[in-house]
Protein backbone atom coordinates (compact mmCIF):
# COMPACT_ATOMS: atom_id res chain seq x y z
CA UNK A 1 -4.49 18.63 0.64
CA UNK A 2 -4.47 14.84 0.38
CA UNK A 3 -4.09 13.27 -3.14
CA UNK A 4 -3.85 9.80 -1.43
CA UNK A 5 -6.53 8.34 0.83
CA UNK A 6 -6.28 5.62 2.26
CA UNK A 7 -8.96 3.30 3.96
CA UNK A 8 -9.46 -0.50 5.60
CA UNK A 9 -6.83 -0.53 8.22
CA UNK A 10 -7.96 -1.95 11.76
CA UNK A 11 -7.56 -4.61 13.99
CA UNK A 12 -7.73 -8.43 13.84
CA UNK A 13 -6.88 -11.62 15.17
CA UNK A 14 -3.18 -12.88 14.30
CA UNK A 15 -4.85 -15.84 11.46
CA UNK A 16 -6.86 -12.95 10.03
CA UNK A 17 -7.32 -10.77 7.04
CA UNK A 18 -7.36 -7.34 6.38
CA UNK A 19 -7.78 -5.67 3.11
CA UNK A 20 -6.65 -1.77 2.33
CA UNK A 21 -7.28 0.06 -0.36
CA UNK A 22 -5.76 3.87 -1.65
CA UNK A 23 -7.38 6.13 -4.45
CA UNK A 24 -5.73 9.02 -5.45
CA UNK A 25 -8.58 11.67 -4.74
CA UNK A 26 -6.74 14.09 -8.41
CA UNK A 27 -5.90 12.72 -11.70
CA UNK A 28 -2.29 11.95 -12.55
CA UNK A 29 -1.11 12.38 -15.67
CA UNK A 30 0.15 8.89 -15.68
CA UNK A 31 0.65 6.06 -12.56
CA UNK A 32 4.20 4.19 -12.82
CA UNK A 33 4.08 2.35 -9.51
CA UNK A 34 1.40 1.79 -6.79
CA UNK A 35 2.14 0.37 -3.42
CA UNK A 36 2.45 0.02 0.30
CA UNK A 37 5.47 0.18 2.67
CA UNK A 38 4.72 0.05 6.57
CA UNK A 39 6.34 1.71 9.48
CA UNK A 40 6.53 0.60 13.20
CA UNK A 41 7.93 3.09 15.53
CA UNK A 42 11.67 2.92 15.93
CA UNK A 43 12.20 0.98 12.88
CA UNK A 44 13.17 1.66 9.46
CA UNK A 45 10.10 1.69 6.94
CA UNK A 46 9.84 -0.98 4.79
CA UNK A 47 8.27 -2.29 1.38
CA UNK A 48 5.23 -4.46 1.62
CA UNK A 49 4.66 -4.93 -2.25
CA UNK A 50 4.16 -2.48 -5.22
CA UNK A 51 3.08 -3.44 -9.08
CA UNK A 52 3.98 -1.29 -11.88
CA UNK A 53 1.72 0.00 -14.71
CA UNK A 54 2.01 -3.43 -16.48
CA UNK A 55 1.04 -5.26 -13.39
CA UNK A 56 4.03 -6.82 -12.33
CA UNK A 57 3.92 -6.92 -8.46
CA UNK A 58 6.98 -7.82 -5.86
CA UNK A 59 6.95 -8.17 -2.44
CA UNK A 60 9.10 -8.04 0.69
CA UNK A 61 10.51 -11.23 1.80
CA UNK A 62 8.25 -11.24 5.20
CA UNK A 63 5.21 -11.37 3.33
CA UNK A 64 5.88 -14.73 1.72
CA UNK A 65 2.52 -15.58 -0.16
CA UNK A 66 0.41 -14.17 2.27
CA UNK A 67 -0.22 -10.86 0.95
CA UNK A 68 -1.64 -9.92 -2.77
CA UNK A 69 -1.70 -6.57 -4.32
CA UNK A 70 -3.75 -5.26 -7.18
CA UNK A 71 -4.58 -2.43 -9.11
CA UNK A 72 -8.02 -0.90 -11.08
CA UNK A 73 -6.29 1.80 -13.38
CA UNK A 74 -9.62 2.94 -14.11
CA UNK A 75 -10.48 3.84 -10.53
CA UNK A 76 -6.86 5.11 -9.73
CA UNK A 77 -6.86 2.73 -6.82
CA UNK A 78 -4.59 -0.22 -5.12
CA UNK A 79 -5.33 -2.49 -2.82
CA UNK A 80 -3.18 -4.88 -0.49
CA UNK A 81 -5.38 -8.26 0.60
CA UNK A 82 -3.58 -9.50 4.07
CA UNK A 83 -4.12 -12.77 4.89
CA UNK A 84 -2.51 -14.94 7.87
CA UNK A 85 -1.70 -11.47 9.85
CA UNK A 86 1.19 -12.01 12.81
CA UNK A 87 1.87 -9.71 15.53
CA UNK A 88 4.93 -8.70 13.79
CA UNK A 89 2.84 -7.23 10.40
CA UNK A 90 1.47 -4.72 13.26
CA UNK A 91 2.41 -0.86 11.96
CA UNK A 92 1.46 1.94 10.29
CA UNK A 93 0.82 1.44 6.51
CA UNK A 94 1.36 3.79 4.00
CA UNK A 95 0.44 3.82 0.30
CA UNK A 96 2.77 5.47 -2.45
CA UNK A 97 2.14 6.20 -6.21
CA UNK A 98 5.28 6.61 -8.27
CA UNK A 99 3.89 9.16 -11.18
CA UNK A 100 4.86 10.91 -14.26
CA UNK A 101 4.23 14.71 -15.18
CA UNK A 102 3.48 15.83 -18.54
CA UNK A 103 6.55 17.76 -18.03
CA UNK A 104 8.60 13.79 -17.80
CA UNK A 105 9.16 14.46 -14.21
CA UNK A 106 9.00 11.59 -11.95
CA UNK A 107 7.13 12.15 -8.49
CA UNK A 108 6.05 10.48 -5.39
CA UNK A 109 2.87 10.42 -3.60
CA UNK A 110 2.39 9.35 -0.06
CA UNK A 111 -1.07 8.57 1.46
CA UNK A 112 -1.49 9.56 5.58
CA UNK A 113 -1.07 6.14 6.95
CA UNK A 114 -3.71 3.51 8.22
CA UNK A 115 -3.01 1.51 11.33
CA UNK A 116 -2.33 -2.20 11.29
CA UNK A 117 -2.82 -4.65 14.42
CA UNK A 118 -3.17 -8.08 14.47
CA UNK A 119 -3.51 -8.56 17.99
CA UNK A 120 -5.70 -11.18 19.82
């Protein structure tokens, strides 16, 4: 059963914006960290950008000002804005809550994956 669903991955031109977005689809007792890491076959994965519970965000050096990632606590949700897509942001992109039990453990949460091409 997915907690973490994932939508807005496709394809666009390398110059061009994509925006995903990841609810949880059960409550969590309480969110920590929300964020994305990406995968491309044969490599490592990788952090994109995450922001913590009081909103501060950080990002991987590639993405350089391009990217923007925000939360709605409310609506359990995240979302990455990608603007100026390269070749090289093409992979698989994951979302990952960082969340706290009421029994103080400390768990991750991975969504499926949504494909990423920027591709002309």
């Amino acid at each position: 059963q997915e907690q973490l669903v994932e939508s807005g991955g496709g394809v666009a031109q390398p110059g061009g914006s994509l925006r995903l977005s990841c609810t949880a689809s059960e409550s969590f007792f309480r969110i920590l960290t929300m964020g994305w890491s990406r995968q491309v076959p044969g490599k490592e994965r990788e952090m994109v950008a995450q922001i913590s519970d009081s909103g501060r965000q950080s990002y991987g050096d590639f993405v350089k000002g391009r990217f923007t990632i925000s939360r709605d606590n409310a609506k359990n949700t995240v979302s990455l804005q990608m603007n100026n897509l390269k070749p090289e942001d093409t992979a698989v992109y994951y979302c990952i809550f960082k969340t706290l039990s009421r029994e103080n453990e400390i768990r991750t949460h991975w969504g499926q994956g949504t494909q990423v091409t920027a591709s002309s």
